[in-house]
Protein backbone atom coordinates (compact mmCIF):
# COMPACT_ATOMS: atom_id res chain seq x y z
CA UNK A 1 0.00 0.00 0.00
CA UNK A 2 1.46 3.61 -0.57
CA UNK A 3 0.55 5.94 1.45
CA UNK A 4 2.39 9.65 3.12
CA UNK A 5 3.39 9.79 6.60
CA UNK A 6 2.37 13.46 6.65
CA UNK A 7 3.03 13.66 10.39
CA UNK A 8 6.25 12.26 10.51
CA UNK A 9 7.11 14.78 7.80
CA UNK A 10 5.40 17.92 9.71
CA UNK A 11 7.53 16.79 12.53
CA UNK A 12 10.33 16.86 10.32
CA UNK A 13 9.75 20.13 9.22
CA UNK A 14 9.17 21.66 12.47
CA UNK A 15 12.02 19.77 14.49
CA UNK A 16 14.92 21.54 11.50
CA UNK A 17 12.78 24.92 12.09
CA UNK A 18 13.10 24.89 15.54
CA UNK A 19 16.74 23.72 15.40
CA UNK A 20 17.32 26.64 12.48
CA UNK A 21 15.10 29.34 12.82
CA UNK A 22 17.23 30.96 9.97
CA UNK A 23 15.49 28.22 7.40
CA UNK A 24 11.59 28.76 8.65
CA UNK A 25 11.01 30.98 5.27
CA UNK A 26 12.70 27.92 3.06
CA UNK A 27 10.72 25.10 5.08
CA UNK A 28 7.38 27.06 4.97
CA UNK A 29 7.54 27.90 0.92
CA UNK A 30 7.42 24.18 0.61
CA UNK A 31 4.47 23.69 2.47
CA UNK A 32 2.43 26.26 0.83
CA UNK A 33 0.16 25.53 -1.73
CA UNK A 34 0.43 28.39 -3.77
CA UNK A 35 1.69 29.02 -6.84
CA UNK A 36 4.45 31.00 -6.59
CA UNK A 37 5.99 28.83 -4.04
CA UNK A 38 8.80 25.95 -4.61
CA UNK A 39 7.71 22.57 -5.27
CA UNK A 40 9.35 19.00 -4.93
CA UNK A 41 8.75 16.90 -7.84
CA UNK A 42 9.57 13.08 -8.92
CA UNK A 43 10.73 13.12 -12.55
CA UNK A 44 11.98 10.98 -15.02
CA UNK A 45 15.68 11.37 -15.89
CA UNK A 46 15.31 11.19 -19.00
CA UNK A 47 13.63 14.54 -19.37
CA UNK A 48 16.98 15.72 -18.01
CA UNK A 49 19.22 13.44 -19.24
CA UNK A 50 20.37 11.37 -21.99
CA UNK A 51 20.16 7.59 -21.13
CA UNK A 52 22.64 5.13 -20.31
CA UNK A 53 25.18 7.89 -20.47
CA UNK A 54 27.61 7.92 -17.48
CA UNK A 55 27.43 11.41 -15.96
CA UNK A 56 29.13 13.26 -13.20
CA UNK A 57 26.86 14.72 -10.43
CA UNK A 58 27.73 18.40 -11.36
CA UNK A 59 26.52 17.48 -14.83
CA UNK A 60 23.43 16.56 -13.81
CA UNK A 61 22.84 19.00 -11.74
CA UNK A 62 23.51 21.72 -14.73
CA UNK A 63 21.32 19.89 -17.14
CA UNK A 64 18.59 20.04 -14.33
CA UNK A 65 19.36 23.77 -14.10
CA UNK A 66 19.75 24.38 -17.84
CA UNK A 67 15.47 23.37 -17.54
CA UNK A 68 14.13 19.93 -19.38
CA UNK A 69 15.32 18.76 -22.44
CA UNK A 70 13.60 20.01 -25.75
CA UNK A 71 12.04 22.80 -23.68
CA UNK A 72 12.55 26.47 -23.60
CA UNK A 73 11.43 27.37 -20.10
CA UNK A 74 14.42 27.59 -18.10
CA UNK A 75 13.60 30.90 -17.95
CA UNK A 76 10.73 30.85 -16.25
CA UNK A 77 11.38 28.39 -13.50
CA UNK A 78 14.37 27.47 -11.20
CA UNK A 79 15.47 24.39 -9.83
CA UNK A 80 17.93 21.84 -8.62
CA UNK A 81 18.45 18.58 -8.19
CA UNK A 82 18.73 17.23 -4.17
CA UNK A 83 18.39 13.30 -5.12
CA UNK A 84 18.36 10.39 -7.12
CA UNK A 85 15.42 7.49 -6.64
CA UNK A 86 17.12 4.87 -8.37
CA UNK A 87 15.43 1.88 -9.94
CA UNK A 88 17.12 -0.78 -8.06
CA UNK A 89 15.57 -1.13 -4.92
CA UNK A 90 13.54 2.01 -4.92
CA UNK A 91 16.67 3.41 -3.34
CA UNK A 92 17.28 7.10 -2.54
CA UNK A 93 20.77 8.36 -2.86
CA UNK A 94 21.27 11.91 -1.59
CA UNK A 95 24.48 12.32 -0.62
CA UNK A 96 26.67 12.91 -3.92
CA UNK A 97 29.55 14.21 -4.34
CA UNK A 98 30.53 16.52 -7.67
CA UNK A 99 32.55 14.00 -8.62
CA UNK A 100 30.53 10.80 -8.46
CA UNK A 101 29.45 9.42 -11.85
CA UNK A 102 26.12 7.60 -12.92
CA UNK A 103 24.52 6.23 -15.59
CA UNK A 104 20.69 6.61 -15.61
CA UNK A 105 17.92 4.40 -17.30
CA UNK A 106 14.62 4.70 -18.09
CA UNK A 107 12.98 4.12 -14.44
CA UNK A 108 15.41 6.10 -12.20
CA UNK A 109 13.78 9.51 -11.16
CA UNK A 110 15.55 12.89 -9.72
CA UNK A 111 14.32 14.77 -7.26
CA UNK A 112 13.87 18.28 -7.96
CA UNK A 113 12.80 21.19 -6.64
CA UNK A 114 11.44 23.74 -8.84
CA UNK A 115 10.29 26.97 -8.27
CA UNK A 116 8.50 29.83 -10.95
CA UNK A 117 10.17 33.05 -11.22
């Protein structure tokens, strides 16, 4: 069954605010459902990236910067990349380094977050 631990994630959010006050306007842009705020999505890497391609981690982060492949909107949004869900195991790898180097396929997804100018 999926389902969203929305409590545990509140509790997230408001243990790192209370820890860092300094991040409360970061935290709460997330949680707002408006539509100027930032947003995390799940995409496919391939809207990013070319496939079975082995690419550095600073790569893919430009290419997620640079805005989706085939599009011309990078000027109207901005995002980043914080994560990889890969397809092997459903596993989440977060902590990259610039240097670390990847090939993607078809069913691994990058997390982004994306705001609109």
């Amino acid at each position: 069954p999926d389902f969203i631990n929305t409590q545990a994630i509140y509790a997230r959010a408001l243990t790192l605010t209370l820890a860092y006050p300094a991040i409360y306007p970061a935290i709460a842009e997330l949680f707002d459902d408006g539509n100027s705020g930032a947003s995390v999505r799940l995409v496919r890497a391939a809207r990013y990236l070319p496939l079975h391609v082995e690419l550095k981690w600073n790569v893919v982060q430009a290419r997620v910067i640079a805005g989706p492949r085939g599009h011309e909107d990078s000027h109207l949004f901005r995002r980043i990349c914080i994560a990889i869900l890969t397809a092997d195991n459903n596993k989440i790898i977060i902590d990259l380094a610039n240097d670390d180097v990847r090939s993607y396929c078809d069913t691994d997804r990058l997390v982004v977050i994306e705001r609109k100018v």
